[in-house]
PDB file of N, CA and C in Angstrom:
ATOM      1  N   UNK A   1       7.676  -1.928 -13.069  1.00  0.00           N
ATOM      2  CA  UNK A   1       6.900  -2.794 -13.900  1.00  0.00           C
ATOM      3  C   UNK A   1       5.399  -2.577 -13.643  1.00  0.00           C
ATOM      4  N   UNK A   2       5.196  -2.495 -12.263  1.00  0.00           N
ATOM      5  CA  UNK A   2       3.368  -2.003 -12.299  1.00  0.00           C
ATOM      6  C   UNK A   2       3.138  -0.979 -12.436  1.00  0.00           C
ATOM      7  N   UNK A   3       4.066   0.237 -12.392  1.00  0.00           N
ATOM      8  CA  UNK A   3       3.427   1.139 -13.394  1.00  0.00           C
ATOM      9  C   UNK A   3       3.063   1.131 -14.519  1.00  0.00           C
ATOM     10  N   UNK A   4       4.187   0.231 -15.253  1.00  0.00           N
ATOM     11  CA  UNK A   4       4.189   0.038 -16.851  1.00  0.00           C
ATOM     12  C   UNK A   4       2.519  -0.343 -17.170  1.00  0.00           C
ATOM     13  N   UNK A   5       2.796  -1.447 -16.262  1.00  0.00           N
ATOM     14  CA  UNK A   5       1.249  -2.081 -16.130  1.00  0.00           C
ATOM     15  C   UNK A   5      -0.293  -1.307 -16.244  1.00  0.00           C
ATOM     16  N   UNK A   6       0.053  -0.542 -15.150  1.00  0.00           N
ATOM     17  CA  UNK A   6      -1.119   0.431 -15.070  1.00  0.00           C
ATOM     18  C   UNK A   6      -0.761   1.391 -16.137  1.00  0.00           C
ATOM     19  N   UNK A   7      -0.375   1.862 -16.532  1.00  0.00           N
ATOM     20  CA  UNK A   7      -0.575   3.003 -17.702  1.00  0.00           C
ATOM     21  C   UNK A   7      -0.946   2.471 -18.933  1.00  0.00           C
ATOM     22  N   UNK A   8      -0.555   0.910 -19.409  1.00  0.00           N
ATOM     23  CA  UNK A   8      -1.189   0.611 -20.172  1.00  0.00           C
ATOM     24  C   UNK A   8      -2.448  -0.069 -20.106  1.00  0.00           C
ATOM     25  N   UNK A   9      -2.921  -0.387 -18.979  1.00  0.00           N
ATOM     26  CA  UNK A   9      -4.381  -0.884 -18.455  1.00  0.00           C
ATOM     27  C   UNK A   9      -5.048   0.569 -18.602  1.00  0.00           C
ATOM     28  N   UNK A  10      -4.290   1.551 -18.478  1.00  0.00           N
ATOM     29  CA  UNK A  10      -5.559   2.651 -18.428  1.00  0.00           C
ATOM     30  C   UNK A  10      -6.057   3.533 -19.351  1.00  0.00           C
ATOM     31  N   UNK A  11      -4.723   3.448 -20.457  1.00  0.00           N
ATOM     32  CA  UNK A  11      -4.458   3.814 -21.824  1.00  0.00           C
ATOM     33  C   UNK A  11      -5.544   2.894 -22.744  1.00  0.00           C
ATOM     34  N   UNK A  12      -6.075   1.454 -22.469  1.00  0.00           N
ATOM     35  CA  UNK A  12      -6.993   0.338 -23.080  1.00  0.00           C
ATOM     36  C   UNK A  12      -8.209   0.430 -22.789  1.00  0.00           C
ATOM     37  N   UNK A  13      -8.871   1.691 -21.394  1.00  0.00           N
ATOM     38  CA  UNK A  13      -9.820   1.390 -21.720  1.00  0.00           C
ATOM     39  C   UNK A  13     -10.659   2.666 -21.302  1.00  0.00           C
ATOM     40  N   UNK A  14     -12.247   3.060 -21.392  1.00  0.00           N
ATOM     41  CA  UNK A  14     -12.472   4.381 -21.419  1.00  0.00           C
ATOM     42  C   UNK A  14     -12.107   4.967 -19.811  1.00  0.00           C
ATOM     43  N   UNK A  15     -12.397   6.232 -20.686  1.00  0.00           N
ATOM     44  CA  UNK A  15     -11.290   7.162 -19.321  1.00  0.00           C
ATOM     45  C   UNK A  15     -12.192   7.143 -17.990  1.00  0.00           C
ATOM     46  N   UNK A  16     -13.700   6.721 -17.718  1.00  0.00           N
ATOM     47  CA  UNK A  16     -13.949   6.627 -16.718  1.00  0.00           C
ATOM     48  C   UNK A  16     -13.661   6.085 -16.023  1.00  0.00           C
ATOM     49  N   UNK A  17     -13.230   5.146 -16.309  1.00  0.00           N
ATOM     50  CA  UNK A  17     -12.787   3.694 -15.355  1.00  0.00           C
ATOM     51  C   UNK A  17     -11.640   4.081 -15.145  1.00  0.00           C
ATOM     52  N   UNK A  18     -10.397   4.580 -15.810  1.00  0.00           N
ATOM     53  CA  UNK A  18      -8.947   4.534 -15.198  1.00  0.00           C
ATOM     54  C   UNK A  18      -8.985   4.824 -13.533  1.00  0.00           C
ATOM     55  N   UNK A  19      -9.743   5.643 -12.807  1.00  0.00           N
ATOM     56  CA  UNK A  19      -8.945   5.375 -11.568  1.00  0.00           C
ATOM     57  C   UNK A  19      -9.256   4.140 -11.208  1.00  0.00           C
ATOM     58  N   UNK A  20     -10.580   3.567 -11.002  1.00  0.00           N
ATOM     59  CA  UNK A  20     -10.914   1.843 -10.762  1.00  0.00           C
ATOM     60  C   UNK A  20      -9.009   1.041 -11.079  1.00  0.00           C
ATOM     61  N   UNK A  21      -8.715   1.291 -12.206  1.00  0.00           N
ATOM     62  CA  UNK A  21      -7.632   0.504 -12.918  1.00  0.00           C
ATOM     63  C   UNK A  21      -6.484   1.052 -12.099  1.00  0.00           C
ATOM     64  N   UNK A  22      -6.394   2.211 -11.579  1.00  0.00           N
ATOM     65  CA  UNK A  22      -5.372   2.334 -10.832  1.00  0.00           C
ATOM     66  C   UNK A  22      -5.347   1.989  -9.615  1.00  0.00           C
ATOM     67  N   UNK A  23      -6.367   2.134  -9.198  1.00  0.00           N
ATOM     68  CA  UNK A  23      -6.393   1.668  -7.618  1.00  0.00           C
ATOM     69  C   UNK A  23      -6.268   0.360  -8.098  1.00  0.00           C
ATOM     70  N   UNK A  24      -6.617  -0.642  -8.680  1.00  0.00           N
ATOM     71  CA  UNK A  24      -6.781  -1.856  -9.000  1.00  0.00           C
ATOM     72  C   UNK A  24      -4.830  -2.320  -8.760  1.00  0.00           C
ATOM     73  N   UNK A  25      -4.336  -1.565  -9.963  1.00  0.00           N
ATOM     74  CA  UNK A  25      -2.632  -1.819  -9.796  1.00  0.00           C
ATOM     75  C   UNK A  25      -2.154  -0.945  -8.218  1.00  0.00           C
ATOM     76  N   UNK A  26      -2.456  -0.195  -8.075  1.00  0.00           N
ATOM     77  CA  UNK A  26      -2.009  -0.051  -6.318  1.00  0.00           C
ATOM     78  C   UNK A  26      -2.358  -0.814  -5.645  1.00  0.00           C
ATOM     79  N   UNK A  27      -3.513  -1.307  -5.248  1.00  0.00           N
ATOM     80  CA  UNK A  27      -3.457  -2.433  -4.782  1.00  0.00           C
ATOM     81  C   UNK A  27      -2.586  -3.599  -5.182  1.00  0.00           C
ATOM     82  N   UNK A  28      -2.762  -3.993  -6.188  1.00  0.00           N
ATOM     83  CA  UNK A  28      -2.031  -5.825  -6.591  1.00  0.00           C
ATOM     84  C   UNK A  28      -0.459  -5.300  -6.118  1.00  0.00           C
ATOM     85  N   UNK A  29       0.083  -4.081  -6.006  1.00  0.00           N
ATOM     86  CA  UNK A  29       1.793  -3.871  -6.111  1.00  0.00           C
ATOM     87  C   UNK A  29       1.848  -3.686  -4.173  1.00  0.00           C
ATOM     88  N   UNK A  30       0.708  -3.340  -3.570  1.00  0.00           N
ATOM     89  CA  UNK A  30       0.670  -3.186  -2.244  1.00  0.00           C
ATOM     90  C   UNK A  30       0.919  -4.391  -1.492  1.00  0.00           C
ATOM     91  N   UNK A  31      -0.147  -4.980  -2.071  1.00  0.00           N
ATOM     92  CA  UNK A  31      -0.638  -6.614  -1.514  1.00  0.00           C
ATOM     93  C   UNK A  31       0.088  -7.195  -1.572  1.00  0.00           C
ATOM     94  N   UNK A  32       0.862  -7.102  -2.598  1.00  0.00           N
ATOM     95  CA  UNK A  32       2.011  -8.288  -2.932  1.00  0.00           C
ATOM     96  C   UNK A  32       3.035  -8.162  -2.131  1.00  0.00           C
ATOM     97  N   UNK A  33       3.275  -6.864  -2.138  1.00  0.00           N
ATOM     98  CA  UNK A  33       4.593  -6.421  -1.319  1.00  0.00           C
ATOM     99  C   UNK A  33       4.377  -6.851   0.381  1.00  0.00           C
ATOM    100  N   UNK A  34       2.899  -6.144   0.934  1.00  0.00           N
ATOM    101  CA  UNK A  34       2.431  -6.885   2.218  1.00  0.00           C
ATOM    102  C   UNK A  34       2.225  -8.601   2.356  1.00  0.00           C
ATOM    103  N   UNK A  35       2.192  -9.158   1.236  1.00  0.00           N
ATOM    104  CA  UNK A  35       2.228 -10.843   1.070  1.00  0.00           C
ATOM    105  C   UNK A  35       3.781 -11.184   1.549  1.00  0.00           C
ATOM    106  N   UNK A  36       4.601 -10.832   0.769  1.00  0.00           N
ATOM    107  CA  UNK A  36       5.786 -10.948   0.373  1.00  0.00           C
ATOM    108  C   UNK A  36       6.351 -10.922   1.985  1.00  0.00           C
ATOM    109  N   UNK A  37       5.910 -10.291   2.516  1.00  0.00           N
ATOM    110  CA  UNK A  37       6.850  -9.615   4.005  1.00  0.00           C
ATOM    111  C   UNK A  37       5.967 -10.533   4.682  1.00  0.00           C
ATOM    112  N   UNK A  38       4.870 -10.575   5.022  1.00  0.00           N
ATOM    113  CA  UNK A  38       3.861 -11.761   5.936  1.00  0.00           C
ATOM    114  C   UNK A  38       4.645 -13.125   5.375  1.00  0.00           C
ATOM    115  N   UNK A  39       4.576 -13.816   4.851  1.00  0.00           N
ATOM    116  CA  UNK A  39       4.471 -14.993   4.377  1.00  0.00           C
ATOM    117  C   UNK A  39       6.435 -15.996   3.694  1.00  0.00           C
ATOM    118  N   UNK A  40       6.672 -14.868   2.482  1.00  0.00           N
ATOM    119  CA  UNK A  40       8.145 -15.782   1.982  1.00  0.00           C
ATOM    120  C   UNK A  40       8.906 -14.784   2.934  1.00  0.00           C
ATOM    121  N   UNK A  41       8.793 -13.359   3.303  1.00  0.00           N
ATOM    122  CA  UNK A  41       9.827 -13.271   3.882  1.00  0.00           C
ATOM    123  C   UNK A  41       9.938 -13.729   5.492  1.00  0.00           C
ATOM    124  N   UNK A  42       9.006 -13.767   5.782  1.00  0.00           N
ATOM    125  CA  UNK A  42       9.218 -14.242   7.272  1.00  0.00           C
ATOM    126  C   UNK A  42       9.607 -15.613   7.564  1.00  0.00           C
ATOM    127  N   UNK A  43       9.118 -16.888   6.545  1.00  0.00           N
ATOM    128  CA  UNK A  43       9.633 -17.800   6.504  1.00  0.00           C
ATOM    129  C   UNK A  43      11.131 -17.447   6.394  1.00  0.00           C
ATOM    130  N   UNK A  44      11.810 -17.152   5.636  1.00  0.00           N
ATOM    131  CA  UNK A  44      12.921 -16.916   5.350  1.00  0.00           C
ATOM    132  C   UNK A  44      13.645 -16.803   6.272  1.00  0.00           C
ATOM    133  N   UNK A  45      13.400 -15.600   6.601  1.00  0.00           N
ATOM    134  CA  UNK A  45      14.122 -15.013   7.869  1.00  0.00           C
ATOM    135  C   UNK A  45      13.473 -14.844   9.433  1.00  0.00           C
ATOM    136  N   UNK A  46      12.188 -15.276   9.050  1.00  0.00           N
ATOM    137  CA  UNK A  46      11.524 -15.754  10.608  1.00  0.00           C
ATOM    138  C   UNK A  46      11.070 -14.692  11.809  1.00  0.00           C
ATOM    139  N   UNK A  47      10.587 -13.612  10.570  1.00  0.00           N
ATOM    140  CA  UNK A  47      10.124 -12.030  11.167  1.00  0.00           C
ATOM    141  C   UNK A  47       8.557 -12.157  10.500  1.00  0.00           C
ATOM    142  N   UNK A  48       7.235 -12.664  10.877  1.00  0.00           N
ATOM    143  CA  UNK A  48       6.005 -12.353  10.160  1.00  0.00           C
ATOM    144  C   UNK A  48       5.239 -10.993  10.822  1.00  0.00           C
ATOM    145  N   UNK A  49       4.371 -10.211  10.160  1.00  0.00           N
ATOM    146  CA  UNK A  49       3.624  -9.132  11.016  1.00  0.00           C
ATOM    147  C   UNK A  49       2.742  -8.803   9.927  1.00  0.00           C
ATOM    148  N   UNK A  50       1.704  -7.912   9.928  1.00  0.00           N
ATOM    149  CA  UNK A  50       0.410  -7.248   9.736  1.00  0.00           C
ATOM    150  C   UNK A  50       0.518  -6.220   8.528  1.00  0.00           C
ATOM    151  N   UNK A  51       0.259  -4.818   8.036  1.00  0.00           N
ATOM    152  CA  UNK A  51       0.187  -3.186   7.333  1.00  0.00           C
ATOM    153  C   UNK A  51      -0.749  -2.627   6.618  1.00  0.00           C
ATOM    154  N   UNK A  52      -2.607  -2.288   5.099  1.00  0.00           N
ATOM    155  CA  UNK A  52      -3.327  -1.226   3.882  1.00  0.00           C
ATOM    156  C   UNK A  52      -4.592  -0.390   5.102  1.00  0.00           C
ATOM    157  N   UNK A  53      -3.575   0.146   5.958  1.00  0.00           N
ATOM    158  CA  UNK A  53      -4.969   1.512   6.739  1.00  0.00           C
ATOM    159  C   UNK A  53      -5.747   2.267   6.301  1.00  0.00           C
ATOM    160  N   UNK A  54      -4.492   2.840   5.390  1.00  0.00           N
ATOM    161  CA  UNK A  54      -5.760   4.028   4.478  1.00  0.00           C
ATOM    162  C   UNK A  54      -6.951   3.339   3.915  1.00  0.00           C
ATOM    163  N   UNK A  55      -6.781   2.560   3.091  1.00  0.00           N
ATOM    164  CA  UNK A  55      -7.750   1.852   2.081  1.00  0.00           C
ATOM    165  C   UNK A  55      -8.983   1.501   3.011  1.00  0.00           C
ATOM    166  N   UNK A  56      -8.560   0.998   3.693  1.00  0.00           N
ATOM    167  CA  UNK A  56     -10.207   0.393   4.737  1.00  0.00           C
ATOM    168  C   UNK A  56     -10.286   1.009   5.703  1.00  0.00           C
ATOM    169  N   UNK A  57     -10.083   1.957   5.926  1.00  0.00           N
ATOM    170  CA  UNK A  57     -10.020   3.269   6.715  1.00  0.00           C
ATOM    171  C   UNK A  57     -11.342   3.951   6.348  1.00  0.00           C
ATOM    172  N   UNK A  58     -10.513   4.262   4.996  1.00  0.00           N
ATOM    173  CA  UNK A  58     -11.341   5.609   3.921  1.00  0.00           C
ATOM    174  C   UNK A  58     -12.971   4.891   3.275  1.00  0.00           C
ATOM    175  N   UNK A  59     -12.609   3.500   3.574  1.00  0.00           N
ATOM    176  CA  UNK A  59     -13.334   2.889   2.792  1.00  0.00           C
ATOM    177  C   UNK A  59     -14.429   2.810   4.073  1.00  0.00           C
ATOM    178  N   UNK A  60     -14.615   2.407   5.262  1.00  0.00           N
ATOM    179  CA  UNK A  60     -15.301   2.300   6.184  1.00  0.00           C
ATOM    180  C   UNK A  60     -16.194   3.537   6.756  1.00  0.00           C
ATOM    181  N   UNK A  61     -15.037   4.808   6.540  1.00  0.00           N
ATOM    182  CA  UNK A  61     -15.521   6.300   6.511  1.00  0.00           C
ATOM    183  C   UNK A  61     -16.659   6.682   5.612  1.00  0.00           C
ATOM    184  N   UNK A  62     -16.173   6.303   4.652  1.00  0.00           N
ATOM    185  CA  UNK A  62     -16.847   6.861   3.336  1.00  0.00           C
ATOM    186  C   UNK A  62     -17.484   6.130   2.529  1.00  0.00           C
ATOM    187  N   UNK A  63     -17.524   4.936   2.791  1.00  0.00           N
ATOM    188  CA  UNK A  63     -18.166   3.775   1.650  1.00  0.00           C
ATOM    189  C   UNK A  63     -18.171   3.735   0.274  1.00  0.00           C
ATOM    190  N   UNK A  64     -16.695   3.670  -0.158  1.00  0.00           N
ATOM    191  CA  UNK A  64     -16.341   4.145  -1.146  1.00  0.00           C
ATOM    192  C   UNK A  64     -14.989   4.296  -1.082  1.00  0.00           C
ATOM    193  N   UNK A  65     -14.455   3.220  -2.402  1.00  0.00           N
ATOM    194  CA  UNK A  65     -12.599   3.154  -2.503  1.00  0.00           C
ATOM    195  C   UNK A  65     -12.163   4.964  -3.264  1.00  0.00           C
ATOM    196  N   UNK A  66     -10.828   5.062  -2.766  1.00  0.00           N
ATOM    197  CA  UNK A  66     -10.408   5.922  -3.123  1.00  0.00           C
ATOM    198  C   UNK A  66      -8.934   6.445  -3.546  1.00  0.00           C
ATOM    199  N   UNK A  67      -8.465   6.187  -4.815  1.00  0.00           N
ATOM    200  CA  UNK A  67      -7.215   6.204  -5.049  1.00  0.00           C
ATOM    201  C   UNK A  67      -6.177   6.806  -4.559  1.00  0.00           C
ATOM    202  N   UNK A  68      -6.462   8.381  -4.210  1.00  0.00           N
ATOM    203  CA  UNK A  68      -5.859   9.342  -3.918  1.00  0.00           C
ATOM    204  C   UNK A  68      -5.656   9.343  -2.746  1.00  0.00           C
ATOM    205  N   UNK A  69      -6.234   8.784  -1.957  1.00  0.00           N
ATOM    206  CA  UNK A  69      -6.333   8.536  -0.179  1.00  0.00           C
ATOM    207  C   UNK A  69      -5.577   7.641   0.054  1.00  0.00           C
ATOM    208  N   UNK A  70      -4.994   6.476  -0.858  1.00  0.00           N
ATOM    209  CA  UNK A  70      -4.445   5.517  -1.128  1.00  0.00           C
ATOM    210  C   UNK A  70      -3.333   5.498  -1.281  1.00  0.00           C
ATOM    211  N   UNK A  71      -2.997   6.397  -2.406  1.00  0.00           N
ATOM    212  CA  UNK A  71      -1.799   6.999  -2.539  1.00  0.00           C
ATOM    213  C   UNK A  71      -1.466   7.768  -1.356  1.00  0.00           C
ATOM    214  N   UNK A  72      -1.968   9.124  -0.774  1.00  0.00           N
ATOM    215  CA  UNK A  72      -1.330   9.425   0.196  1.00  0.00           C
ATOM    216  C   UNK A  72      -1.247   9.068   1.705  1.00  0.00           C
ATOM    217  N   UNK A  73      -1.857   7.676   1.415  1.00  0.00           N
ATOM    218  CA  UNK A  73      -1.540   7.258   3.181  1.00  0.00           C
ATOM    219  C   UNK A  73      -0.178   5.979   2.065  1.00  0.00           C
ATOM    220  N   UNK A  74      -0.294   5.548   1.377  1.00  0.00           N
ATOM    221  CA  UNK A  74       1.002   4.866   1.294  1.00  0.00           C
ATOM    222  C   UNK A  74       1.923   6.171   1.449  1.00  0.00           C
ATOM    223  N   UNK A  75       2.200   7.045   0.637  1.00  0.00           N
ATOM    224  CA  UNK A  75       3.046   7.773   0.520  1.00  0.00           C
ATOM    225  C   UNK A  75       3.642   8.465   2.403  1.00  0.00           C
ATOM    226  N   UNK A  76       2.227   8.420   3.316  1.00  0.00           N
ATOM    227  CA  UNK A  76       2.822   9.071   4.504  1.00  0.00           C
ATOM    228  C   UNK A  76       3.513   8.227   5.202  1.00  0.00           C
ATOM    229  N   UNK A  77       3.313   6.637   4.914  1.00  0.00           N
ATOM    230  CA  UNK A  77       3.695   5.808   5.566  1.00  0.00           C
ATOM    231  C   UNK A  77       4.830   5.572   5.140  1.00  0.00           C
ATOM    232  N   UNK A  78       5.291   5.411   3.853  1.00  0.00           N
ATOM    233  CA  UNK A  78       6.887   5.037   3.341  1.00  0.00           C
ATOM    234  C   UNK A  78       8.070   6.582   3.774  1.00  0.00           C
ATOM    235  N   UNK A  79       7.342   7.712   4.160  1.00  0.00           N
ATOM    236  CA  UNK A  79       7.874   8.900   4.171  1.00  0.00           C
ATOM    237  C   UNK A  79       8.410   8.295   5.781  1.00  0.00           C
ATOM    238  N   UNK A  80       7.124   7.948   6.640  1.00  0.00           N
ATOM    239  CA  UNK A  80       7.389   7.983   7.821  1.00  0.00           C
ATOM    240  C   UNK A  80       8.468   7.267   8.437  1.00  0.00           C
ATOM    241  N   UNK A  81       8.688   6.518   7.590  1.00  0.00           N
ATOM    242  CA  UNK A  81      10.005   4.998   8.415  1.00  0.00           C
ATOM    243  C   UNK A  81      11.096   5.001   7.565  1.00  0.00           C
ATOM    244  N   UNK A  82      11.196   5.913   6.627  1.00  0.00           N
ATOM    245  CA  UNK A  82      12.454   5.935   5.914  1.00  0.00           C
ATOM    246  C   UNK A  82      13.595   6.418   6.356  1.00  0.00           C
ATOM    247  N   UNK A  83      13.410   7.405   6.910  1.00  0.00           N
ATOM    248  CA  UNK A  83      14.681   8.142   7.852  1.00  0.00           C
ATOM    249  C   UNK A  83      15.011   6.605   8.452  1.00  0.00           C
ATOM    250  N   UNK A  84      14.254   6.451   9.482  1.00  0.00           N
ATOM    251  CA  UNK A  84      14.962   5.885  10.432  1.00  0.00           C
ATOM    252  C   UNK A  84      14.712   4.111  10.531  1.00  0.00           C
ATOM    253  N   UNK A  85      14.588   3.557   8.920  1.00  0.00           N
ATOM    254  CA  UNK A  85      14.105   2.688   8.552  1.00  0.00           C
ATOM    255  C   UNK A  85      15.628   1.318   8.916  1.00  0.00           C
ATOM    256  N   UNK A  86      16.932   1.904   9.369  1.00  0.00           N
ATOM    257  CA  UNK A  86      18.141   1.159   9.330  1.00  0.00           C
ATOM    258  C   UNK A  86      18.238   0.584  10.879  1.00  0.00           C
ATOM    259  N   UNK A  87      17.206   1.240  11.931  1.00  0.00           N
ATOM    260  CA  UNK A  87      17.076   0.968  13.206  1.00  0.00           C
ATOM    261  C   UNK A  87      16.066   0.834  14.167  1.00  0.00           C
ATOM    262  N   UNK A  88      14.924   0.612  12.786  1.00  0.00           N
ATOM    263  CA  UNK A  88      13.695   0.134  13.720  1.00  0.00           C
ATOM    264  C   UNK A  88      13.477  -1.348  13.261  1.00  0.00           C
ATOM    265  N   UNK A  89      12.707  -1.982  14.337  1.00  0.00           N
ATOM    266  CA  UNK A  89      12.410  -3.583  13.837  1.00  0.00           C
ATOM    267  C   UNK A  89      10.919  -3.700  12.768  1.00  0.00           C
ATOM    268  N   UNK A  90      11.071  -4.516  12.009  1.00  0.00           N
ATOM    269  CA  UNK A  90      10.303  -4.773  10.977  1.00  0.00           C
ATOM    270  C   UNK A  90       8.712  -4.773  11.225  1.00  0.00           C
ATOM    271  N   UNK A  91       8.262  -4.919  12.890  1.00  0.00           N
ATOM    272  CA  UNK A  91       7.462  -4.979  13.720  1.00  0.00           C
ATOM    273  C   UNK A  91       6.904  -3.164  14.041  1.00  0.00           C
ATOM    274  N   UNK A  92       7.256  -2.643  14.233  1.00  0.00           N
ATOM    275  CA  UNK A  92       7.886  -1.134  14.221  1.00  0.00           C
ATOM    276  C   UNK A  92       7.444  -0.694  13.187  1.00  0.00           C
ATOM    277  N   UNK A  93       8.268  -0.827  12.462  1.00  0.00           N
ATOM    278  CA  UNK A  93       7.407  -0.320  10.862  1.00  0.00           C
ATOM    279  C   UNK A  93       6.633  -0.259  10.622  1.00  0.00           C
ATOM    280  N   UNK A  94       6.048  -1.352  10.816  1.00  0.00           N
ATOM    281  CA  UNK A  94       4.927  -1.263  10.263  1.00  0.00           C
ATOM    282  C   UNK A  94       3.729  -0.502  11.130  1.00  0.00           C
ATOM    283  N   UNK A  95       3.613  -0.532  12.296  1.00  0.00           N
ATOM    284  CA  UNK A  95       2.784   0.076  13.321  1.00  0.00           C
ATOM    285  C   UNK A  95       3.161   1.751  13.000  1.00  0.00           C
ATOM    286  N   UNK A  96       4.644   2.602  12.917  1.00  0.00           N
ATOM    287  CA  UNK A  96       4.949   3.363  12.223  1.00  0.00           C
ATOM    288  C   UNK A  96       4.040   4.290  10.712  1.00  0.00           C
ATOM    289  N   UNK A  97       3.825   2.705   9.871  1.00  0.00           N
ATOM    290  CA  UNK A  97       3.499   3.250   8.889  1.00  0.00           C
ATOM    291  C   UNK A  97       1.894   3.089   9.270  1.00  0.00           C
ATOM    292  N   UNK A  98       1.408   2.427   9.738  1.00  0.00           N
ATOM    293  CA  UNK A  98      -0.156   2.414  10.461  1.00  0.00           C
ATOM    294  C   UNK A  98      -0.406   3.810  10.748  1.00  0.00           C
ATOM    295  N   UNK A  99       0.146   4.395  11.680  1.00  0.00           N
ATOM    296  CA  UNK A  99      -0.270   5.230  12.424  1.00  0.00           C
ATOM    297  C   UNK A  99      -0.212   6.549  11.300  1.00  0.00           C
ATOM    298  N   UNK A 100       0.968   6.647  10.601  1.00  0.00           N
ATOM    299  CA  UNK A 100       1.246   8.156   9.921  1.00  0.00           C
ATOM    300  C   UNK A 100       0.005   7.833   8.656  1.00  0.00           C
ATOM    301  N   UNK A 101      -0.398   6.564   8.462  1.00  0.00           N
ATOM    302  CA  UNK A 101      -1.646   6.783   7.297  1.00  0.00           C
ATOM    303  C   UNK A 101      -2.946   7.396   8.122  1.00  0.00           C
ATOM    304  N   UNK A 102      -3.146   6.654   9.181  1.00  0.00           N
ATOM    305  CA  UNK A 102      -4.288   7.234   9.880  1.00  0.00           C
ATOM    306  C   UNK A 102      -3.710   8.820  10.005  1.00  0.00           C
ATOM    307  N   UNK A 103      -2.780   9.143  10.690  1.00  0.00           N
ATOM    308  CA  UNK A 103      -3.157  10.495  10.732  1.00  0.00           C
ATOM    309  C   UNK A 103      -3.175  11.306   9.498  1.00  0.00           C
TER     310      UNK A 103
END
């Protein structure tokens, strides 16, 4: 659905701005998902913890957001804990996916 989202946010408006609009929907689908796990799921199930490195990473480096940096530190981080995502703790993970964005 946030793709759907973003392709038609970026399809509406001039082409300079689309990455702004994409990073814009990577973020809101990030955040939410890092909300989601901090906050209803830990209530739930009573596991809360921390996870967006690249982004204020790249952003502190360089002074200046960057989609593509964005994309591939999410992407190193979901690569990194997937194998062995059935036997690490939720705590784990995430420090996991910390570390493989920084590097």
């Amino acid at each position: 659905m946030q793709l759907g989202l973003a392709i038609l946010c970026a399809g509406s408006i001039h082409t300079k701005n689309s990455m702004n609009i994409m990073l814009t929907n990577v973020l809101d689908a990030t955040t939410s998902g890092l909300f989601y796990y901090l906050f209803s799921f830990g209530f739930a199930f009573g596991a809360p913890s921390n996870a967006l490195t690249t982004l204020f990473g790249k952003q502190i480096l360089s002074d200046h957001w960057n989609v593509t940096d964005v994309c591939n530190g999410l992407l190193s981080g979901f690569t990194t804990i997937t194998a062995r995502c059935s036997f690490v703790e939720p705590w784990a993970a995430i420090i996991c996916g910390v570390v493989a964005a920084v590097v």
